[in-house]
PDB file of N, CA and C in Angstrom:
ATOM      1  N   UNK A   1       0.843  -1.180   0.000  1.00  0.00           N
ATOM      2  CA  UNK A   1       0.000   0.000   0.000  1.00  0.00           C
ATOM      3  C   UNK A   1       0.888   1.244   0.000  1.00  0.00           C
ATOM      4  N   UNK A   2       0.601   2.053  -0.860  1.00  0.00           N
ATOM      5  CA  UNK A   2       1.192   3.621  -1.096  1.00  0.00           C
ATOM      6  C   UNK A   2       0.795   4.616  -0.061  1.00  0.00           C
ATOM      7  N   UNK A   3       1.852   4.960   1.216  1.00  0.00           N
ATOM      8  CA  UNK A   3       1.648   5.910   2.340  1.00  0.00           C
ATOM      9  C   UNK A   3       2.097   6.881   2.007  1.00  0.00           C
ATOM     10  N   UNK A   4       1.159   8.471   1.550  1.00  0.00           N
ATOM     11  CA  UNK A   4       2.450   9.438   1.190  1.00  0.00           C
ATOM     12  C   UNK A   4       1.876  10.264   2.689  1.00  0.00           C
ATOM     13  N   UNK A   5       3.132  10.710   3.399  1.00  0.00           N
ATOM     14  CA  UNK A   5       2.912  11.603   4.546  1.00  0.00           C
ATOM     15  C   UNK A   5       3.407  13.289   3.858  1.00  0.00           C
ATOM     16  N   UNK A   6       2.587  14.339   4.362  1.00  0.00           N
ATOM     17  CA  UNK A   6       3.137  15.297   4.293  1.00  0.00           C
ATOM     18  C   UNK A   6       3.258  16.125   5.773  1.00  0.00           C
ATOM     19  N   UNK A   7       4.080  16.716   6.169  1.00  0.00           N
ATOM     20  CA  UNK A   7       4.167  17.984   7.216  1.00  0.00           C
ATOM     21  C   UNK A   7       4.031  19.036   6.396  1.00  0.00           C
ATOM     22  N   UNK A   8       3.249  19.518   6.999  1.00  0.00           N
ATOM     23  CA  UNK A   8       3.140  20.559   6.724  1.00  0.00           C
ATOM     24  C   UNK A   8       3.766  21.838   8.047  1.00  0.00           C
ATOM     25  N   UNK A   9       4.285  22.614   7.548  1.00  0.00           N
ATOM     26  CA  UNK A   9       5.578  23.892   8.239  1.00  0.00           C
ATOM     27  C   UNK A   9       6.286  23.334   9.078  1.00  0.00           C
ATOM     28  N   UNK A  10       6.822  21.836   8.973  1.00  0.00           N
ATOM     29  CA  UNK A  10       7.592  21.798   9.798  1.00  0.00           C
ATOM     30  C   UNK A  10       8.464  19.833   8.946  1.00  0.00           C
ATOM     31  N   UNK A  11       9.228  19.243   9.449  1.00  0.00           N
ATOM     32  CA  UNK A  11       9.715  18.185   8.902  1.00  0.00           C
ATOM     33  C   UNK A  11       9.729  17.182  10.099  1.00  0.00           C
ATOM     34  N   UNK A  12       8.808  16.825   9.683  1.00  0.00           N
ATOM     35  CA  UNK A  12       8.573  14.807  10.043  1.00  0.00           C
ATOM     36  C   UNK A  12      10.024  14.303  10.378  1.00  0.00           C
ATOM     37  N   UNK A  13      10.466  14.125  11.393  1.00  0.00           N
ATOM     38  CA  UNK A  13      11.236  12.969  11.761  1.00  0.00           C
ATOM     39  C   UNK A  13      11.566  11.552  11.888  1.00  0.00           C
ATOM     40  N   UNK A  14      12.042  10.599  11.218  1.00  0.00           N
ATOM     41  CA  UNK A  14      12.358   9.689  11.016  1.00  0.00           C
ATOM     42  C   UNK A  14      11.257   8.257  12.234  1.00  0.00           C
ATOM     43  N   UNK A  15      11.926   8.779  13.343  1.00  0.00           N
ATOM     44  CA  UNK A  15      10.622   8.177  14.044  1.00  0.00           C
ATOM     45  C   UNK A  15       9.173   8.147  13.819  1.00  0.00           C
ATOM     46  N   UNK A  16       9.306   9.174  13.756  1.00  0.00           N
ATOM     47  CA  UNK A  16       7.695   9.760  13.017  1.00  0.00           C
ATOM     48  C   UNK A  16       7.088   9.226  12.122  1.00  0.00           C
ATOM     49  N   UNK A  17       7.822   9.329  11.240  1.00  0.00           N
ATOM     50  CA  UNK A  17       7.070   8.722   9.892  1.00  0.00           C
ATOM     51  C   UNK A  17       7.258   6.843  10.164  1.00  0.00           C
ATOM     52  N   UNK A  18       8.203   6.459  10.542  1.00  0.00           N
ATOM     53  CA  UNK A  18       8.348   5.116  10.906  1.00  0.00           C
ATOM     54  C   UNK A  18       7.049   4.387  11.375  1.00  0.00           C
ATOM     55  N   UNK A  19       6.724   5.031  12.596  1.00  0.00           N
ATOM     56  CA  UNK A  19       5.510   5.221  13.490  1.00  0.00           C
ATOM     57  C   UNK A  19       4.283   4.769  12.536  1.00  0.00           C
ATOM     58  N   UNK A  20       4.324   5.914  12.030  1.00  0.00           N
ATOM     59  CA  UNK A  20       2.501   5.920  11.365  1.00  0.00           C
ATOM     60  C   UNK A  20       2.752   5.136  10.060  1.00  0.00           C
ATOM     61  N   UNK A  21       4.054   5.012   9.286  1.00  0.00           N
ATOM     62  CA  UNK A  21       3.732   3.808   8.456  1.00  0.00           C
ATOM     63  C   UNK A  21       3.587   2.557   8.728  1.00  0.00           C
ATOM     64  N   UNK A  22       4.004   2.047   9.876  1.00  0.00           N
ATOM     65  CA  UNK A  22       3.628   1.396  10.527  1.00  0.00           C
ATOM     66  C   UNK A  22       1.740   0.958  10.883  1.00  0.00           C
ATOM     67  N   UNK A  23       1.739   1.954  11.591  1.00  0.00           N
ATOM     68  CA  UNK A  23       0.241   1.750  11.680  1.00  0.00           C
ATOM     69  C   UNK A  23      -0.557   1.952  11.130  1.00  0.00           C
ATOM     70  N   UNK A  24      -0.705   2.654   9.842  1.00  0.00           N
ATOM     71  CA  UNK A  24      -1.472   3.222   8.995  1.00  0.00           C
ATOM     72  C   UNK A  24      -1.139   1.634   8.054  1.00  0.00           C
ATOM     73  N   UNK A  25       0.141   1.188   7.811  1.00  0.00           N
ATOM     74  CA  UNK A  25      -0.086  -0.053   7.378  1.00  0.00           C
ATOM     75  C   UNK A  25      -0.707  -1.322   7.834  1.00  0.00           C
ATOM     76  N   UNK A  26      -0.869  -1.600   8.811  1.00  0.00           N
ATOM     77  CA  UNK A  26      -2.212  -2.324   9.769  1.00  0.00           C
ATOM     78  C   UNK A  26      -3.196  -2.063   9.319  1.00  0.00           C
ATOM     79  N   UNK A  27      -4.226  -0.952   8.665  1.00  0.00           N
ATOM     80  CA  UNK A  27      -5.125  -0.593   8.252  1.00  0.00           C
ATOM     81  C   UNK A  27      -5.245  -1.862   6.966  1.00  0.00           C
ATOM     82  N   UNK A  28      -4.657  -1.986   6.113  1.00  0.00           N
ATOM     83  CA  UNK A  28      -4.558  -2.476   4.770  1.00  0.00           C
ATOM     84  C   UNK A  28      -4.720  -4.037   4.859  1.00  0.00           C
ATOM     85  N   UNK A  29      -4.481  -4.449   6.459  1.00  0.00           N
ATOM     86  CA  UNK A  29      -4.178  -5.703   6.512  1.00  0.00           C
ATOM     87  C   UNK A  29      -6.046  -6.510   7.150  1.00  0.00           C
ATOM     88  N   UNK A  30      -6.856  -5.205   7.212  1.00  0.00           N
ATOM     89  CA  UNK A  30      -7.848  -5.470   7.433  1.00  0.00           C
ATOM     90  C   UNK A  30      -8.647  -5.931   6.578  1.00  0.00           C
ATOM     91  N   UNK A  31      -8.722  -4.935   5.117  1.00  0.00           N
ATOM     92  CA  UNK A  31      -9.304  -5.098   4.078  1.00  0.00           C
ATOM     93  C   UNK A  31      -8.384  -4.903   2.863  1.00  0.00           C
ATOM     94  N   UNK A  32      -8.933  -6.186   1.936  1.00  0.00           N
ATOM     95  CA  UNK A  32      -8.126  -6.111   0.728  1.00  0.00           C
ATOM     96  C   UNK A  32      -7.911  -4.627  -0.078  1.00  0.00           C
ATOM     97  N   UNK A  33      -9.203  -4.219  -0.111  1.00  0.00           N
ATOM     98  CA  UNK A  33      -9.388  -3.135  -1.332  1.00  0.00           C
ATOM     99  C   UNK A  33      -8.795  -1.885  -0.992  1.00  0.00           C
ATOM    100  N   UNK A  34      -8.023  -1.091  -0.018  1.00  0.00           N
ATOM    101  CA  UNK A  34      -7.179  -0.831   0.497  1.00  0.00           C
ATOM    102  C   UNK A  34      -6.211  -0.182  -0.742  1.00  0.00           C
ATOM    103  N   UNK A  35      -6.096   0.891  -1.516  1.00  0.00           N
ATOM    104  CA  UNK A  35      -5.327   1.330  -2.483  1.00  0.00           C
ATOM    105  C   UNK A  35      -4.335   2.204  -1.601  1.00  0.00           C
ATOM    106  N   UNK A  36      -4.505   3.045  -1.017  1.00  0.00           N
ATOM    107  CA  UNK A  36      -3.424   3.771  -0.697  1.00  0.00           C
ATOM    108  C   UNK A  36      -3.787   4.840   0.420  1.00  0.00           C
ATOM    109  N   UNK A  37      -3.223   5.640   1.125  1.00  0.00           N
ATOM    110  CA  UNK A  37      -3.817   6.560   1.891  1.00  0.00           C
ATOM    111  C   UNK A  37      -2.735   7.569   1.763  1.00  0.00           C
ATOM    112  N   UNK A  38      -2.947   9.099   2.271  1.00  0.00           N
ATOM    113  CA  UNK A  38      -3.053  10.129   2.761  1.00  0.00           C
ATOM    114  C   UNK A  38      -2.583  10.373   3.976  1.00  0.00           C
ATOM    115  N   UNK A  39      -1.551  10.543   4.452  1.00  0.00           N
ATOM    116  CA  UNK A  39      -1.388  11.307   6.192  1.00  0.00           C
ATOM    117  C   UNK A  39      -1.290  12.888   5.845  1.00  0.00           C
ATOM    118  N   UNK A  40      -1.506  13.519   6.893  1.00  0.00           N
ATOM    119  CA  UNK A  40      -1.238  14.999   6.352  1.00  0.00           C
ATOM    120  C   UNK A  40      -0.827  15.356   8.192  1.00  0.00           C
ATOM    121  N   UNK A  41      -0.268  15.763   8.512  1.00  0.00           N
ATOM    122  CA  UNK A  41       0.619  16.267  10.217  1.00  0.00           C
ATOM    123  C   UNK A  41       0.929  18.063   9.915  1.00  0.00           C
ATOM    124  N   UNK A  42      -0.188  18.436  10.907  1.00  0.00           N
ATOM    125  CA  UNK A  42      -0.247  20.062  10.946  1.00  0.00           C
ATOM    126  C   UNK A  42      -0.001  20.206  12.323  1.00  0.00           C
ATOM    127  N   UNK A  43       0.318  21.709  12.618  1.00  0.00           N
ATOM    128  CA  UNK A  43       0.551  22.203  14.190  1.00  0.00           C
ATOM    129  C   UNK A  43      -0.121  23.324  14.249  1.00  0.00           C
ATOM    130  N   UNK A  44      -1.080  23.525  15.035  1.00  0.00           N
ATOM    131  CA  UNK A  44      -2.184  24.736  14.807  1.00  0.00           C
ATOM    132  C   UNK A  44      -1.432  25.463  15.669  1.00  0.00           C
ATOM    133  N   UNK A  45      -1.855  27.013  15.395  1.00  0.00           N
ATOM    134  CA  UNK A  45      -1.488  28.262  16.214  1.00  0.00           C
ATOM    135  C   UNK A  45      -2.107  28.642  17.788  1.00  0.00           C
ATOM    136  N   UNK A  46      -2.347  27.750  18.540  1.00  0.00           N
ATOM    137  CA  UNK A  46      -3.314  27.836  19.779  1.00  0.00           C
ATOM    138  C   UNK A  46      -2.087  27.819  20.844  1.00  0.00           C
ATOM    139  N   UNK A  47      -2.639  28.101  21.711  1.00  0.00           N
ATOM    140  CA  UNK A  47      -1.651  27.526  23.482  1.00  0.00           C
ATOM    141  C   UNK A  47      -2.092  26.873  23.969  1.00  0.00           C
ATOM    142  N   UNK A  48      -2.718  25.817  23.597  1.00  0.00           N
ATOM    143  CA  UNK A  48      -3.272  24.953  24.314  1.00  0.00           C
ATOM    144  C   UNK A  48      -1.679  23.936  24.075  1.00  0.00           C
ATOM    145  N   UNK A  49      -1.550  22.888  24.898  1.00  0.00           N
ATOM    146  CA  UNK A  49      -0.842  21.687  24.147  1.00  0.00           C
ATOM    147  C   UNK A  49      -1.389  20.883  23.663  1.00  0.00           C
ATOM    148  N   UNK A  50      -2.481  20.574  22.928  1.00  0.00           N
ATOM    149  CA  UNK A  50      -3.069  19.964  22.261  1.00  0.00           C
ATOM    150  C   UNK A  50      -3.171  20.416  20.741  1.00  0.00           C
ATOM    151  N   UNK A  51      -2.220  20.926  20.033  1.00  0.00           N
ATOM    152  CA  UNK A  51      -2.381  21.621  18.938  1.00  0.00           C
ATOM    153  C   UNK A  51      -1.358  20.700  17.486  1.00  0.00           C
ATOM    154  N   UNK A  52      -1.679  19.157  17.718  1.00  0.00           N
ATOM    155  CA  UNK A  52      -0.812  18.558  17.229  1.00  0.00           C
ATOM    156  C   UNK A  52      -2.128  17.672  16.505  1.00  0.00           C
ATOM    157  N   UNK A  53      -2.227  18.401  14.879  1.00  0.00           N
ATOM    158  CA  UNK A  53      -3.228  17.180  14.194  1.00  0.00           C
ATOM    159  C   UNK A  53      -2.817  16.417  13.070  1.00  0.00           C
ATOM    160  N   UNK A  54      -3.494  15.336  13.232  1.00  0.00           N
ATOM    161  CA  UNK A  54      -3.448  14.303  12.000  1.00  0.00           C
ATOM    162  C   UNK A  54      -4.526  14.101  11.451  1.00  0.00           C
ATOM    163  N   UNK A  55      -4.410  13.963   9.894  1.00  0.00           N
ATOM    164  CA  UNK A  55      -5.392  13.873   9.096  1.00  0.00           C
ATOM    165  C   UNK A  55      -4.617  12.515   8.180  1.00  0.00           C
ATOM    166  N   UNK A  56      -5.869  11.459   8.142  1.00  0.00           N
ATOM    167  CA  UNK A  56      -5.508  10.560   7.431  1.00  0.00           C
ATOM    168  C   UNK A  56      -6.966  10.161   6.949  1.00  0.00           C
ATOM    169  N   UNK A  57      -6.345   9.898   5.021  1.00  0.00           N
ATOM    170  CA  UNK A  57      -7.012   9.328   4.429  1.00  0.00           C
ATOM    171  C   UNK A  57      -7.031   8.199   3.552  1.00  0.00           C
ATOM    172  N   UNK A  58      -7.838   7.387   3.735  1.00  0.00           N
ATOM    173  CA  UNK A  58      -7.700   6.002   3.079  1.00  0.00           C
ATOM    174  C   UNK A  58      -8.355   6.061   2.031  1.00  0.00           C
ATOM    175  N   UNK A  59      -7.781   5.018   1.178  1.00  0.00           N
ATOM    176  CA  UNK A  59      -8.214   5.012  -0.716  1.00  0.00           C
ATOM    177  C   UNK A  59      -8.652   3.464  -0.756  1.00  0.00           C
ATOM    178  N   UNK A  60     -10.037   3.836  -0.869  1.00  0.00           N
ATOM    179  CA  UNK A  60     -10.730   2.216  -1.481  1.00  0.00           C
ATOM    180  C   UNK A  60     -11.370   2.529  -2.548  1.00  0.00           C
ATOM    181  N   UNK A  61     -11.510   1.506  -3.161  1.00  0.00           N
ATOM    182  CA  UNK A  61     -12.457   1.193  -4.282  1.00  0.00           C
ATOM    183  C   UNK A  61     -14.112   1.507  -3.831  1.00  0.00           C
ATOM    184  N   UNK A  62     -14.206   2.757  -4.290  1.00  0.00           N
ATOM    185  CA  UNK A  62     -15.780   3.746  -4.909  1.00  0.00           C
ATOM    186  C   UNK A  62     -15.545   4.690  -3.655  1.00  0.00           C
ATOM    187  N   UNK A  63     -14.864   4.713  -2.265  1.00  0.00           N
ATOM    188  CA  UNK A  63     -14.778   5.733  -1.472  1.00  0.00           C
ATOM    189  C   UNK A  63     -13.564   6.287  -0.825  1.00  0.00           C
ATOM    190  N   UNK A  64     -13.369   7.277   0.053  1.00  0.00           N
ATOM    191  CA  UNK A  64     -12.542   7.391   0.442  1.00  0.00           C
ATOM    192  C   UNK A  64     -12.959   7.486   2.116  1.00  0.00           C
ATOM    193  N   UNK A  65     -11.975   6.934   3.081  1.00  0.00           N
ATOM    194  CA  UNK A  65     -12.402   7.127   4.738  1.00  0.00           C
ATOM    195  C   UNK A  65     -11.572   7.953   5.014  1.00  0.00           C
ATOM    196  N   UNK A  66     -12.002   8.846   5.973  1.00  0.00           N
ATOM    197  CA  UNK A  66     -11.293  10.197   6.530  1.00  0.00           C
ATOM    198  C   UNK A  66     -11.299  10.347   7.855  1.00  0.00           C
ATOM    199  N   UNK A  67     -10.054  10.348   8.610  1.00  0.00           N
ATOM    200  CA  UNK A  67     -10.140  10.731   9.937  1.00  0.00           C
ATOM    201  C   UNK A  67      -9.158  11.702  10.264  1.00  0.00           C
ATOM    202  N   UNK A  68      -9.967  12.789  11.110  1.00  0.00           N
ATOM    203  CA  UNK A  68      -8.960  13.950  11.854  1.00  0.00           C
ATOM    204  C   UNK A  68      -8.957  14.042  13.044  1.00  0.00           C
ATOM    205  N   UNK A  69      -7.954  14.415  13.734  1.00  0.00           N
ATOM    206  CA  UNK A  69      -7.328  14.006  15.434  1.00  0.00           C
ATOM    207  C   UNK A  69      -6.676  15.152  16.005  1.00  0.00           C
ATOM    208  N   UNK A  70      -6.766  15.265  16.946  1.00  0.00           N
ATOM    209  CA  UNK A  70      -6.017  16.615  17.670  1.00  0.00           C
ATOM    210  C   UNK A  70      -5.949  16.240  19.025  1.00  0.00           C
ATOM    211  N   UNK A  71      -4.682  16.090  19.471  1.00  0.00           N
ATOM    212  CA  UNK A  71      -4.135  15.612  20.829  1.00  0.00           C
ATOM    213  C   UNK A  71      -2.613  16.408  20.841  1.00  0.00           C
ATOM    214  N   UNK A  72      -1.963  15.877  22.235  1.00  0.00           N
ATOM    215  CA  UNK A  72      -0.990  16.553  22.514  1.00  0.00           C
ATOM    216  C   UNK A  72       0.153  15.908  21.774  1.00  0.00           C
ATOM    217  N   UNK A  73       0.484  14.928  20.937  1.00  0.00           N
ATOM    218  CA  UNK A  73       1.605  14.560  19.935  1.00  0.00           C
ATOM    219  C   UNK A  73       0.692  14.035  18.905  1.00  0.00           C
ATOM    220  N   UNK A  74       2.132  13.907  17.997  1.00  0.00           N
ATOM    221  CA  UNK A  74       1.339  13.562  16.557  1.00  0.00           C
ATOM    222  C   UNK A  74       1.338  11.896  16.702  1.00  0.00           C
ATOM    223  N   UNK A  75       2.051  10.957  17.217  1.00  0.00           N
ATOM    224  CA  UNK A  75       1.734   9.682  17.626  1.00  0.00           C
ATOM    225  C   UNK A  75       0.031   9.412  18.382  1.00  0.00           C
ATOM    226  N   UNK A  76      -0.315  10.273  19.101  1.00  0.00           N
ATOM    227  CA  UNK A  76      -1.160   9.873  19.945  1.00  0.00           C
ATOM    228  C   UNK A  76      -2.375  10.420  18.933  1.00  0.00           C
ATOM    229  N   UNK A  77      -2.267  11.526  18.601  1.00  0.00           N
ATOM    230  CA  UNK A  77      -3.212  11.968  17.471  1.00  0.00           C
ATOM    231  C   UNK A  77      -3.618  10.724  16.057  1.00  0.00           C
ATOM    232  N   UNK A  78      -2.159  10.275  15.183  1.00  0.00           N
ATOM    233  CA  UNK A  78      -2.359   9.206  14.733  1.00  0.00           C
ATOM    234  C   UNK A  78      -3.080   8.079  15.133  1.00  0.00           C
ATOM    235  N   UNK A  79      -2.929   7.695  16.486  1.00  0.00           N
ATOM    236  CA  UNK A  79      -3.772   6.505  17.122  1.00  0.00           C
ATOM    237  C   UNK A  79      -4.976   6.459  16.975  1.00  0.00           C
ATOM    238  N   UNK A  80      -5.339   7.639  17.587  1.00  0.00           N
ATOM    239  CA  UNK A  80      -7.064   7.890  17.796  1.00  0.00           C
ATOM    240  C   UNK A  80      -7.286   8.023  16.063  1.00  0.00           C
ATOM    241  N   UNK A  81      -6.476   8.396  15.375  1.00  0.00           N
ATOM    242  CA  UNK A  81      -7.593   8.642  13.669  1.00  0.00           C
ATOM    243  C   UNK A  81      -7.533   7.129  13.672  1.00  0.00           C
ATOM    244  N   UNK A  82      -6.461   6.218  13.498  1.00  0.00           N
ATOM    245  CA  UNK A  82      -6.413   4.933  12.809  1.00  0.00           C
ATOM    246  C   UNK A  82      -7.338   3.700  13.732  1.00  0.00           C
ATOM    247  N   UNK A  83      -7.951   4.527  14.876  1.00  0.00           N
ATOM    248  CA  UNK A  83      -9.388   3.756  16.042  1.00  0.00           C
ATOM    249  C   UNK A  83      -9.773   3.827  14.908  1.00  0.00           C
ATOM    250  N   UNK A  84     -10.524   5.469  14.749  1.00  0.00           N
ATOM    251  CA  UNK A  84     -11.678   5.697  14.267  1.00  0.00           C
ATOM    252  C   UNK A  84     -11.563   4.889  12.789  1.00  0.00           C
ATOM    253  N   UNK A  85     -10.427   5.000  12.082  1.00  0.00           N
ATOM    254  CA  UNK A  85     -10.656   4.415  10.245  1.00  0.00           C
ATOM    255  C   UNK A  85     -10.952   3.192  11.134  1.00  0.00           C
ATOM    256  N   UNK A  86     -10.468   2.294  11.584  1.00  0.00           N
ATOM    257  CA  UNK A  86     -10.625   1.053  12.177  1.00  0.00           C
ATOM    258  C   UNK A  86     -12.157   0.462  12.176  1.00  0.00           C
ATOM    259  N   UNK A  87     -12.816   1.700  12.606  1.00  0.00           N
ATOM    260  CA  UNK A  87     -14.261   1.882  12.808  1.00  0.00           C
ATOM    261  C   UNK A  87     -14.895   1.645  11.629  1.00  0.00           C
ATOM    262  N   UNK A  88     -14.281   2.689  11.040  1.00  0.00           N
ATOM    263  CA  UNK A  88     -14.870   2.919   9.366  1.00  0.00           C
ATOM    264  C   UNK A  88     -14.708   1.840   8.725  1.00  0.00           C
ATOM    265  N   UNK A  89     -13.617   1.234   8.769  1.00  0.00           N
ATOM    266  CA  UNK A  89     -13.371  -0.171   7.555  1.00  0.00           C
ATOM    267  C   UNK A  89     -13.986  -1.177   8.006  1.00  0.00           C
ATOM    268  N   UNK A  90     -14.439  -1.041   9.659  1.00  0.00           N
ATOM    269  CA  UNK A  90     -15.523  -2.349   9.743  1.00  0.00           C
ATOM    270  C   UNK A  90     -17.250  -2.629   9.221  1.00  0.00           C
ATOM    271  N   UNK A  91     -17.350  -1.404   9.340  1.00  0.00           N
ATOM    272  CA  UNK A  91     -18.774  -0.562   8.937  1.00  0.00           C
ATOM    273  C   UNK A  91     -18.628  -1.069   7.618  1.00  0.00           C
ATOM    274  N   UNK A  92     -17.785  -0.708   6.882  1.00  0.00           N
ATOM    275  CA  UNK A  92     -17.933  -0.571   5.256  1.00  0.00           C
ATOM    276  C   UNK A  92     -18.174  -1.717   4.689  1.00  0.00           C
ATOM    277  N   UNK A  93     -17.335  -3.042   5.678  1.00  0.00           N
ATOM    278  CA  UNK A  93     -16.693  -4.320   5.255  1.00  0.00           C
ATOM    279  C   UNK A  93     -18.457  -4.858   5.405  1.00  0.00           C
ATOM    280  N   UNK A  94     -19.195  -4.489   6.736  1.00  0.00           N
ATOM    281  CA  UNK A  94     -20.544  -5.090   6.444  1.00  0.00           C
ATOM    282  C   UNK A  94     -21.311  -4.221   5.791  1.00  0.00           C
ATOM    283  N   UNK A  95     -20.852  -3.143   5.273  1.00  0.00           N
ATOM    284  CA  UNK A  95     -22.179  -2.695   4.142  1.00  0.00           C
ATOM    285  C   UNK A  95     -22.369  -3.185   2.572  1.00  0.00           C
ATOM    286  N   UNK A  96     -20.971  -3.671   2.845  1.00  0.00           N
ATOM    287  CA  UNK A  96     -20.944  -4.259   1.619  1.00  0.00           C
ATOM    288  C   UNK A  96     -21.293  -6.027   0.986  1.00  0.00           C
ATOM    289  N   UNK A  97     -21.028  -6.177   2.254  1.00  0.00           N
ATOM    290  CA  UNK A  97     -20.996  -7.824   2.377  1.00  0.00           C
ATOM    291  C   UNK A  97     -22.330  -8.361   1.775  1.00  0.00           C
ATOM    292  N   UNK A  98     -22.412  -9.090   0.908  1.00  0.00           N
ATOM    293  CA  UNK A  98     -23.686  -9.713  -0.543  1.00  0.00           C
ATOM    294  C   UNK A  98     -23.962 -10.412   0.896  1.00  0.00           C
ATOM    295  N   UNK A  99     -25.525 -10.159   1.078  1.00  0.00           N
ATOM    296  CA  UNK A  99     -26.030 -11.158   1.523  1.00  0.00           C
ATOM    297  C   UNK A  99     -26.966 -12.202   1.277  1.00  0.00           C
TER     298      UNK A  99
END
């Protein structure tokens, strides 16, 4: 499966990207149809410490699943989106299922 990550204003570190290809590759191992996904890693302008988001999107055949996250690192942010796709690819797997 094709992972392209982007940072945006800032550069992804080696761990980093290790990390979420990692787990974003677990996704693929759920469902075949699984073409490729999307990470996108932004740092919003707030004071909160929670200003660390991930946006990931998955590429299937007729849709695309989308999850966005905002926590205090971009690991922990990744986690919670790749719950939620987790969510999504189970949903999909029985909407589709011929019965």
């Amino acid at each position: 499966m094709q992972i392209n990550i982007n940072s945006v204003h800032f550069k992804a570190d080696r761990k980093l990207t290790d990390f979420i290809n990692d787990k974003v590759e677990k996704l693929s191992s759920m469902y075949e149809g699984v073409l490729g996904s999307d990470v996108t890693l932004k740092l919003e302008n707030t004071e909160t410490p929670e200003n660390k988001i991930a946006e990931i999107r998955i590429f299937i055949r007729g849709n695309d699943l989308y999850a966005k996250k905002q926590c205090k690192t971009f690991e922990e942010a990744t986690d919670t989106a790749v719950d939620a796709l987790k969510r999504q690819i189970s949903k999909y797997k029985n909407k589709i299922k011929p019965r």
